[in-house]
N, C-alpha and C. Protein backbone atom coordinates (compact mmCIF):
# COMPACT_ATOMS: atom_id res chain seq x y z
N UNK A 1 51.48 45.87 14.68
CA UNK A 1 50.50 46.35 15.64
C UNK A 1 49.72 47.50 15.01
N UNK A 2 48.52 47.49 15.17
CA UNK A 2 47.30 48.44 14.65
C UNK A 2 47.91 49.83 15.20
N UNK A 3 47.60 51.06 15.01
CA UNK A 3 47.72 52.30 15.58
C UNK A 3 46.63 53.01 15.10
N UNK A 4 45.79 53.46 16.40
CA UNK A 4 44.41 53.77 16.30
C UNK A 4 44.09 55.41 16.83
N UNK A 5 43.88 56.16 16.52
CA UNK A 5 43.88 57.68 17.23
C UNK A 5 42.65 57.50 17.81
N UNK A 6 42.27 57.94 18.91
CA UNK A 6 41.30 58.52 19.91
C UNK A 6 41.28 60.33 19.96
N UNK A 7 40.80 61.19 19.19
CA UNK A 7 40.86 62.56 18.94
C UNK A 7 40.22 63.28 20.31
N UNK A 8 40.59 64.21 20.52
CA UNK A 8 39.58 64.63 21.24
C UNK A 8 39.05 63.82 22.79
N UNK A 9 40.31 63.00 23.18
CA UNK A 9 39.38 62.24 24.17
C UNK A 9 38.68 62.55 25.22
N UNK A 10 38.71 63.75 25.67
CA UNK A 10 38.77 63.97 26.81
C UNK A 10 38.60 62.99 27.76
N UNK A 11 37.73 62.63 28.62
CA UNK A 11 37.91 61.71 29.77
C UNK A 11 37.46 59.84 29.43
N UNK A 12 36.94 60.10 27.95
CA UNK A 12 37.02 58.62 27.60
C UNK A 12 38.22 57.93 26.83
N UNK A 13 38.80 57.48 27.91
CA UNK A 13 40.57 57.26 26.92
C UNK A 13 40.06 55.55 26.87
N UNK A 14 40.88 55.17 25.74
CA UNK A 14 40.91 53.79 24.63
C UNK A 14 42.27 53.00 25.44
N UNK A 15 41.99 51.90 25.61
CA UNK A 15 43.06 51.10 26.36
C UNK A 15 43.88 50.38 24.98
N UNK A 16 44.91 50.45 25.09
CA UNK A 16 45.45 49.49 24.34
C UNK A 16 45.82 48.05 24.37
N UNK A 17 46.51 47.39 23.58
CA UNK A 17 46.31 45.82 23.60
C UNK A 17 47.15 45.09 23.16
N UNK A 18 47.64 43.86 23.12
CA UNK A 18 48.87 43.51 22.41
C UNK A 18 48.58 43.77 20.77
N UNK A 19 47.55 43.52 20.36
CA UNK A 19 47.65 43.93 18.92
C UNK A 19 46.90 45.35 18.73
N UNK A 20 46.61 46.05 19.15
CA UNK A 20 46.36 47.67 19.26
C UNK A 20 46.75 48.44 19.86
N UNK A 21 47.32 49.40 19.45
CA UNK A 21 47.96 50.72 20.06
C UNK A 21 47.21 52.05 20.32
N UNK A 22 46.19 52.15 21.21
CA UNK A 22 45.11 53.45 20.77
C UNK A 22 45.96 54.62 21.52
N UNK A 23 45.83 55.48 21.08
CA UNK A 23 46.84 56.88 21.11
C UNK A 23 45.59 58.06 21.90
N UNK A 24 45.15 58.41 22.90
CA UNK A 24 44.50 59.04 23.14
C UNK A 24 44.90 60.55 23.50
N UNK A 25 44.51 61.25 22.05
CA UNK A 25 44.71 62.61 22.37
C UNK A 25 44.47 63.61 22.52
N UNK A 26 44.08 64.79 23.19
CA UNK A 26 43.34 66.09 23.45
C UNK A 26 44.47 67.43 24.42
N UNK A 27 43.57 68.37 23.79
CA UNK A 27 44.26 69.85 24.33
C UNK A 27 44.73 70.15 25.87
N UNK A 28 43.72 69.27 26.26
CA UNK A 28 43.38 69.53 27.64
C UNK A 28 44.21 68.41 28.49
N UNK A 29 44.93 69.19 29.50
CA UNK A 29 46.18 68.51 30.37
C UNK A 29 45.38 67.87 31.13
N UNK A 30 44.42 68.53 32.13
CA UNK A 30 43.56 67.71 32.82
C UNK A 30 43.10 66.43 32.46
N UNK A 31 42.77 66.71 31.34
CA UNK A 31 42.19 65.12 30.49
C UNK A 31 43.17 63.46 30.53
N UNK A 32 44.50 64.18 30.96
CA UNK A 32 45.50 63.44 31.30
C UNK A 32 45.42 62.26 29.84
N UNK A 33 45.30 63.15 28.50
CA UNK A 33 46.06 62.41 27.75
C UNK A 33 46.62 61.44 27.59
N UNK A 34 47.15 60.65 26.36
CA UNK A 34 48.75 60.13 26.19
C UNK A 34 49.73 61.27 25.29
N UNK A 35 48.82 61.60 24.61
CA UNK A 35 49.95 62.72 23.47
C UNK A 35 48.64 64.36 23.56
N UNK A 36 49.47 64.93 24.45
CA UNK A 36 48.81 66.40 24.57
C UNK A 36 49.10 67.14 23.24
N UNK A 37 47.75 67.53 22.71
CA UNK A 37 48.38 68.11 21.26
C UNK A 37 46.43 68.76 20.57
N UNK A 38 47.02 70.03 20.40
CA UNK A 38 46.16 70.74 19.58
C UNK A 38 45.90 70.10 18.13
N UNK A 39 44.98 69.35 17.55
CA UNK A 39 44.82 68.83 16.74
C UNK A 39 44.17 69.61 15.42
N UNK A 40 44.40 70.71 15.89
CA UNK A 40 43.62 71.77 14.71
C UNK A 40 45.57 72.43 13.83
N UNK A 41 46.26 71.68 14.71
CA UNK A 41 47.74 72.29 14.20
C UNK A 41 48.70 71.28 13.23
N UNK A 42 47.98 70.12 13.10
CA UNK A 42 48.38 69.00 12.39
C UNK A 42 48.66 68.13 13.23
N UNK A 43 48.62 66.78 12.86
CA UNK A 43 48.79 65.18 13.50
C UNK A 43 49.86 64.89 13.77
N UNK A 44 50.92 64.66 14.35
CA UNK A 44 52.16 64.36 13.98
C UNK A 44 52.24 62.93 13.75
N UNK A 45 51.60 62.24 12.17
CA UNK A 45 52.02 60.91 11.95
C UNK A 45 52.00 61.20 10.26
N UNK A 46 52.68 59.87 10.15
CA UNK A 46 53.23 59.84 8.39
C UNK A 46 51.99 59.68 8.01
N UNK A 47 51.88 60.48 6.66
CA UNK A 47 51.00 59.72 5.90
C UNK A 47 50.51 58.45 5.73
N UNK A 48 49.39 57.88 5.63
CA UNK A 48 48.90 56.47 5.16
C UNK A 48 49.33 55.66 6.53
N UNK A 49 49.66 55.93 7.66
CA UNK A 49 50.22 55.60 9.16
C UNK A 49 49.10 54.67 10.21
N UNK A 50 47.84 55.14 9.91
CA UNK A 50 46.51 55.11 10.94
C UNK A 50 45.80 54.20 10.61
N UNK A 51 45.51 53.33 11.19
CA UNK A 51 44.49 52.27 11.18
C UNK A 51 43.03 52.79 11.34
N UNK A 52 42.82 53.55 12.47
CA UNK A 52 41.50 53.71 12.58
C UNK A 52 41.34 55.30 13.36
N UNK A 53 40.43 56.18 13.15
CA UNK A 53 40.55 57.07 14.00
C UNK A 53 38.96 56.91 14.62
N UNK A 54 38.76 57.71 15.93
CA UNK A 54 37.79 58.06 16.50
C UNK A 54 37.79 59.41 17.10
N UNK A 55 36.74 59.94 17.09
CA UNK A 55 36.58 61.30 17.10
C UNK A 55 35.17 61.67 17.85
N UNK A 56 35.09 61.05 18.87
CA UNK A 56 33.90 60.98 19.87
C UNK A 56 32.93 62.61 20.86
N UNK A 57 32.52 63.31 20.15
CA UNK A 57 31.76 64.97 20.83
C UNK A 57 33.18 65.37 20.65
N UNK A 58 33.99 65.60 19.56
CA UNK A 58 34.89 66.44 19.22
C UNK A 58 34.41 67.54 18.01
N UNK A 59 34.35 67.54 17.02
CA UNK A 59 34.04 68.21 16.37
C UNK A 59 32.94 69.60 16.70
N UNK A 60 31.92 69.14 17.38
CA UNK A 60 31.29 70.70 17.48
C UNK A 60 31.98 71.55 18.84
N UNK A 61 33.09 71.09 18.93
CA UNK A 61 34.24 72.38 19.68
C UNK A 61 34.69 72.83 19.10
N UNK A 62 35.00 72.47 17.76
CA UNK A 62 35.39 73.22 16.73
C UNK A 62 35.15 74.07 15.74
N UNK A 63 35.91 75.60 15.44
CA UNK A 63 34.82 76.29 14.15
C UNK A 63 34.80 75.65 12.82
N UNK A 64 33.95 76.00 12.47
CA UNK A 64 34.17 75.29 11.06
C UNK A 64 35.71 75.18 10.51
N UNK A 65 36.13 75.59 10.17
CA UNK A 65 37.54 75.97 9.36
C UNK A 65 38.64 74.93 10.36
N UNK A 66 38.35 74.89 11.43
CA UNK A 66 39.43 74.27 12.08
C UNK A 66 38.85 72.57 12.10
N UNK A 67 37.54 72.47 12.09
CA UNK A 67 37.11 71.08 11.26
C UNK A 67 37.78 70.31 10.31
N UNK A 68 37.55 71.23 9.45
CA UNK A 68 37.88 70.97 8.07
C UNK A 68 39.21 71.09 7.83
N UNK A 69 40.03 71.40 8.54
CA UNK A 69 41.41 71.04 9.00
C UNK A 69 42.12 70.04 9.67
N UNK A 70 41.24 69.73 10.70
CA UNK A 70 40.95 68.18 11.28
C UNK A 70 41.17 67.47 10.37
N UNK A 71 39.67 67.29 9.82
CA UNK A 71 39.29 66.22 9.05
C UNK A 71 40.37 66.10 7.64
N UNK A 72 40.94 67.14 6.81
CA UNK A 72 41.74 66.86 6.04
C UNK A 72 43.25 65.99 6.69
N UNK A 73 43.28 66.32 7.83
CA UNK A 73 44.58 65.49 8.69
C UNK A 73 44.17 64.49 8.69
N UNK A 74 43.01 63.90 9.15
CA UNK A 74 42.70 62.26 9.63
C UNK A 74 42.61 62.06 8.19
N UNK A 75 41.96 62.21 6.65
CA UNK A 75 42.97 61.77 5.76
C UNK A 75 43.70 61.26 5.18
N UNK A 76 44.22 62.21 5.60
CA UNK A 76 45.74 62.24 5.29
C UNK A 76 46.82 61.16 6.33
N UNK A 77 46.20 60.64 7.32
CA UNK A 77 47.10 59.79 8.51
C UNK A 77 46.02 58.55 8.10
N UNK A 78 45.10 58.47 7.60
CA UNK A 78 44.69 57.13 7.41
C UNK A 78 44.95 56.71 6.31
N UNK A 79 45.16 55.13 6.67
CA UNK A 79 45.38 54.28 5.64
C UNK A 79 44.56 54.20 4.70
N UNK A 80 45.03 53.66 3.47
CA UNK A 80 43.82 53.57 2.36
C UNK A 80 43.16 52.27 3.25
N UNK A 81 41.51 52.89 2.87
CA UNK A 81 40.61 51.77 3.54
C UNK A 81 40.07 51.59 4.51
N UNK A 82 40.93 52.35 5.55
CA UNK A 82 40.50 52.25 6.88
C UNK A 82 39.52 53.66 7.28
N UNK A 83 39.13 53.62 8.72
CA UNK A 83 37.96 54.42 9.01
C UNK A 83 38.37 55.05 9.83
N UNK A 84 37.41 56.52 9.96
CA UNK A 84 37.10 57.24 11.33
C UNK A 84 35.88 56.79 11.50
N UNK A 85 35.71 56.85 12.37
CA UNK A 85 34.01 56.82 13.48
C UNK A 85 33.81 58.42 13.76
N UNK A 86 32.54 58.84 13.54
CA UNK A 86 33.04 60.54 14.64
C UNK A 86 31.52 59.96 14.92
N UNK A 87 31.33 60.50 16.56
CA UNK A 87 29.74 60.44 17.31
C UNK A 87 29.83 62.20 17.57
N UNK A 88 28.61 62.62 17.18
CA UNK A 88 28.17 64.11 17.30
C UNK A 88 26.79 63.97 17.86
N UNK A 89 26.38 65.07 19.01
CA UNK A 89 25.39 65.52 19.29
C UNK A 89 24.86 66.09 18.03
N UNK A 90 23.32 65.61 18.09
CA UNK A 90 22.97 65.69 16.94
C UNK A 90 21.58 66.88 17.19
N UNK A 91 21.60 67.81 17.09
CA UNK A 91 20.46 68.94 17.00
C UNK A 91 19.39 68.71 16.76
N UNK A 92 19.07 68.07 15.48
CA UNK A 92 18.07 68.10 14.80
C UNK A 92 16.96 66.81 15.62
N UNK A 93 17.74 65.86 16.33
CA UNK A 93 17.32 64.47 17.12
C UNK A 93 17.01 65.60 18.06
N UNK A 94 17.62 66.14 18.71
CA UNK A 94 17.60 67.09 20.08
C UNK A 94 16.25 67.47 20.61
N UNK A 95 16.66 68.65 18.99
CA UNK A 95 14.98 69.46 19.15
C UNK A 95 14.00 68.62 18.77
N UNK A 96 13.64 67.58 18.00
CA UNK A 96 12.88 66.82 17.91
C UNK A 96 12.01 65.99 19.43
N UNK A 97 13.51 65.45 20.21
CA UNK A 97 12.79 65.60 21.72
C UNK A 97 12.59 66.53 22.42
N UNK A 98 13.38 67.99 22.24
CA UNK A 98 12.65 68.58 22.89
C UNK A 98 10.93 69.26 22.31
N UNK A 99 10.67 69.27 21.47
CA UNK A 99 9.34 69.79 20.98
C UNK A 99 8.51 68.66 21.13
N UNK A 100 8.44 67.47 21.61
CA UNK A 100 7.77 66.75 22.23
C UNK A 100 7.89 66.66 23.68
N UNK A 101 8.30 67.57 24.26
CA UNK A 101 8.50 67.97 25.58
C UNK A 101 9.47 67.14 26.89
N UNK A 102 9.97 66.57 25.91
CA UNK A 102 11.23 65.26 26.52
C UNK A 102 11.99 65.84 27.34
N UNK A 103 12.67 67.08 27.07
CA UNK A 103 13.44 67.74 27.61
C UNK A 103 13.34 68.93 27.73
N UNK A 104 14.10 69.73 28.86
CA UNK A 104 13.98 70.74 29.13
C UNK A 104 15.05 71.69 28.24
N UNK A 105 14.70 73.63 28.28
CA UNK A 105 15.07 74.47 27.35
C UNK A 105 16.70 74.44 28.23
N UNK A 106 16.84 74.12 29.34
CA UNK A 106 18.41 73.81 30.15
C UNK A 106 19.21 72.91 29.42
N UNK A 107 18.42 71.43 28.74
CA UNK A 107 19.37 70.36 28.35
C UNK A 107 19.52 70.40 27.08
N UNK A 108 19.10 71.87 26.46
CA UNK A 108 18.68 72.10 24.85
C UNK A 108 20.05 72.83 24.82
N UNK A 109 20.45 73.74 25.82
CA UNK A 109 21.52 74.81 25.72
C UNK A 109 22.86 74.01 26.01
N UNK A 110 22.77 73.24 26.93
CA UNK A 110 23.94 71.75 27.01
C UNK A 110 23.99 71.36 26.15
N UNK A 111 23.53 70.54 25.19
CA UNK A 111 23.73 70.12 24.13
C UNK A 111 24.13 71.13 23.15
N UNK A 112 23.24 72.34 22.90
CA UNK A 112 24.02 73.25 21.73
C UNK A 112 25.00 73.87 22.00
N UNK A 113 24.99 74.34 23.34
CA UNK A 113 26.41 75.28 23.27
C UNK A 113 27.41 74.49 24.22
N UNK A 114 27.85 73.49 25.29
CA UNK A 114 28.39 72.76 26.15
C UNK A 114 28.44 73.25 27.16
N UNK A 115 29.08 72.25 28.06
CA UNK A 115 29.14 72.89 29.71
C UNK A 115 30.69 72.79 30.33
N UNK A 116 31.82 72.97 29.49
CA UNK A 116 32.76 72.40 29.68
C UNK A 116 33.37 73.34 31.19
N UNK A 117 34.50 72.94 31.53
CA UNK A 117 34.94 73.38 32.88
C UNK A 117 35.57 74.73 32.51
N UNK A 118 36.67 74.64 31.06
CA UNK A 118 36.79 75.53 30.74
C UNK A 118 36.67 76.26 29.50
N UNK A 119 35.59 77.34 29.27
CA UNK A 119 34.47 77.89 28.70
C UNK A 119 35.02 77.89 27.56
N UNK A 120 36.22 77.64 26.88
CA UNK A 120 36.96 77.86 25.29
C UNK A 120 36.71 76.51 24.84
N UNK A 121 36.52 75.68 25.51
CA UNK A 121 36.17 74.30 25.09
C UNK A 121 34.79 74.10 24.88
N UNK A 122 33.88 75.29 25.17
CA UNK A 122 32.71 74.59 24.56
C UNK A 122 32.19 74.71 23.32
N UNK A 123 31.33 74.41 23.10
CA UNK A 123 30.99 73.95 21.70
C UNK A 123 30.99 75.63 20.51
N UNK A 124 31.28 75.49 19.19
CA UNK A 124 31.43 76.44 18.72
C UNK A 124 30.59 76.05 17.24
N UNK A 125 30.16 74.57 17.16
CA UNK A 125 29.45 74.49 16.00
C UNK A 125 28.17 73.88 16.62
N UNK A 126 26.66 74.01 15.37
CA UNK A 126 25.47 72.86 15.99
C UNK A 126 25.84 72.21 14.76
N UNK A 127 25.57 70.54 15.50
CA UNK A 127 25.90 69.62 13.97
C UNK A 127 24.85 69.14 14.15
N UNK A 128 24.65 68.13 13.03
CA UNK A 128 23.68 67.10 12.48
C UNK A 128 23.96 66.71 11.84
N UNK A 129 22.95 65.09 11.73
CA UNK A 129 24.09 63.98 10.76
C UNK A 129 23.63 64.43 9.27
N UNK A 130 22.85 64.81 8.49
CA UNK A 130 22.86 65.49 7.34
C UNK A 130 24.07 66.73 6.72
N UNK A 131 24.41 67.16 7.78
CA UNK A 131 24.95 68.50 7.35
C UNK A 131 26.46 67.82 7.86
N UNK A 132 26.86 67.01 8.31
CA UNK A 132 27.99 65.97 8.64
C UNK A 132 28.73 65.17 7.38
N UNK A 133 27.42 64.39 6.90
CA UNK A 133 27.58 63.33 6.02
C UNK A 133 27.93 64.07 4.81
N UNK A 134 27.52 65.65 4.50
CA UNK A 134 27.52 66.21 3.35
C UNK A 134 28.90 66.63 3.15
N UNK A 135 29.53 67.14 4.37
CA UNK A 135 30.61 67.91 4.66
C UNK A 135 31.79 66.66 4.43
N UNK A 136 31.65 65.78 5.07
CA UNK A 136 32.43 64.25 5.29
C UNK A 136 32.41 63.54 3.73
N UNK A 137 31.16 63.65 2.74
CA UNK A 137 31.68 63.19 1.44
C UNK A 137 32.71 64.20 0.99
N UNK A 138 32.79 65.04 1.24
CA UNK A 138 33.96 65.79 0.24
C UNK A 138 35.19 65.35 0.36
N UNK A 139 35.43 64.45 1.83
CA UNK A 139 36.80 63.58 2.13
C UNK A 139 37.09 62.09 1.52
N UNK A 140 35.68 61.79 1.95
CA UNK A 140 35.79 59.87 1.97
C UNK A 140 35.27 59.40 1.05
N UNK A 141 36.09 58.25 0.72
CA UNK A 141 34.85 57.77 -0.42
C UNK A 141 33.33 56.92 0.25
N UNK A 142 33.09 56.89 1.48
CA UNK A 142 32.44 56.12 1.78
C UNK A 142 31.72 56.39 2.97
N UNK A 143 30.36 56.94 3.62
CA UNK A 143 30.15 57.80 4.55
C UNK A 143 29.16 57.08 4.99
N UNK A 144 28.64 56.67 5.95
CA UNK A 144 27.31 56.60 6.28
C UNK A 144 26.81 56.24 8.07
N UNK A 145 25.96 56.53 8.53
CA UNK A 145 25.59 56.99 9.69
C UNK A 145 25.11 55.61 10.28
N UNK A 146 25.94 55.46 11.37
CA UNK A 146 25.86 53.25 11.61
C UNK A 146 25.55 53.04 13.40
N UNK A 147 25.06 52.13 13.87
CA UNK A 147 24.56 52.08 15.30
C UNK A 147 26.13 51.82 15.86
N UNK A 148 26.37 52.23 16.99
CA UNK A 148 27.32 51.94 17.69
C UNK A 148 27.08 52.75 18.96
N UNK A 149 27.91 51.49 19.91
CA UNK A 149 27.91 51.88 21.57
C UNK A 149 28.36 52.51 21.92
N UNK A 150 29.79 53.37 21.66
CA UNK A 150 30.28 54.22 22.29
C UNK A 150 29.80 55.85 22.67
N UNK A 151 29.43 56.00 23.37
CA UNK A 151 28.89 57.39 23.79
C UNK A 151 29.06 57.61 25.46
N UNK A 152 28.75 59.09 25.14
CA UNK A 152 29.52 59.38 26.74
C UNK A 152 27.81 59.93 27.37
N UNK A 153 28.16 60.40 27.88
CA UNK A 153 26.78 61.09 29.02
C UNK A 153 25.77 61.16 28.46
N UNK A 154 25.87 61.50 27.16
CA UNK A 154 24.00 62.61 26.69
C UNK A 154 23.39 61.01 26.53
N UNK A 155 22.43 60.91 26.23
CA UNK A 155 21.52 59.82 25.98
C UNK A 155 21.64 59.67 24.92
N UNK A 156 21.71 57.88 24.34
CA UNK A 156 22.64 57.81 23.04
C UNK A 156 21.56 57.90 21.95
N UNK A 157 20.52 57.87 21.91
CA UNK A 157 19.34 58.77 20.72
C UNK A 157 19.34 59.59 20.84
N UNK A 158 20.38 60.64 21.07
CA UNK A 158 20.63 61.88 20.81
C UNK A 158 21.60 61.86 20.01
N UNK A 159 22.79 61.28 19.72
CA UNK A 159 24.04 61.27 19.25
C UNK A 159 23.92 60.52 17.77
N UNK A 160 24.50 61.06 16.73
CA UNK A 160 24.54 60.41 15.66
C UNK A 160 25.91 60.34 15.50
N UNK A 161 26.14 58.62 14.79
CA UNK A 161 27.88 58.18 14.74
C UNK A 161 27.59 57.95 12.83
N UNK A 162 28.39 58.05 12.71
CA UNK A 162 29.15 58.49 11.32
C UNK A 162 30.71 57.74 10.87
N UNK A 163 30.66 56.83 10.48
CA UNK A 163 31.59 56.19 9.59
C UNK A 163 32.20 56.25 8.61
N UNK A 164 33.50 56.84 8.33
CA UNK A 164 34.15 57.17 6.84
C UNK A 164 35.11 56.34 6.09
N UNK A 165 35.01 55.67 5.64
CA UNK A 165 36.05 55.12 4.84
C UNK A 165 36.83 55.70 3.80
N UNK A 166 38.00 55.81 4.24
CA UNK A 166 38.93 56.44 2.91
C UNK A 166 39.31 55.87 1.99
């Protein structure tokens, strides 16, 4: 059976299946989890263990350093070959609609800084898929920025998804 991490889920949890096991995990109890767990403190799986990870508006809650702590874990828990997905609000798409007047200076500050319920959870980095993909080759051998459906609230031409192969 596959074993798939869901990082960060908060309220979009991954169903599992007879041949997939998705593990949905985040800080937040409310989020009602499967495995409650600070993921900036290490993974608890073996090496080479992970089929696939996903990492869906997780990363810009994070400071840099605790990223890059992340990301050396997923890694390190994926199999040779296999992938993360990460989808990030993407800034640079952002302001692009907003300076064509798409959006308002309210849905500019949602997106950069978050609106979470509780205020330690909101966002602590601005990403973009350039400054992503640059950071993400130093892990994978294989990086590149691919269409996919999964996204939560913001409007999905805002969000850039990102594919890594290890």
């Amino acid at each position: 059976m596959e074993k798939k991490l869901n990082i960060g889920c908060g309220n979009t949890h991954f169903k599992s299946s007879e041949k997939v096991n998705w593990i949905n995990i985040d800080i937040e109890p409310i989020k009602k989890p499967d495995l409650l767990l600070d993921c900036t403190k290490g993974l608890p799986y073996e090496s080479n263990s992970i089929d696939e990870i996903y990492a869906g508006h997780f990363f810009e809650h994070l400071t840099y350093p605790d990223m890059i702590t992340v990301i050396e874990e997923c890694v390190r828990v994926l199999k040779k070959d296999c992938f993360m997905i990460i989808t990030i609000p993407d800034m640079v798409k952002t302001y692009k609609y907003y300076n064509e007047g798409k959006f308002s200076r309210e849905f500019i500050d949602q997106v950069a800084f978050g609106r979470e319920p509780n205020p330690i959870n909101n966002h602590k980095q601005i990403l973009d898929e350039e400054y992503m993909i640059k950071v993400l080759n130093k892990y994978f051998k294989n990086v590149q920025s691919i269409e996919f459906t999964q996204h939560m609230s913001m409007p999905l031409k805002l969000n850039t998804h990102i594919k890594c192969i290890k």
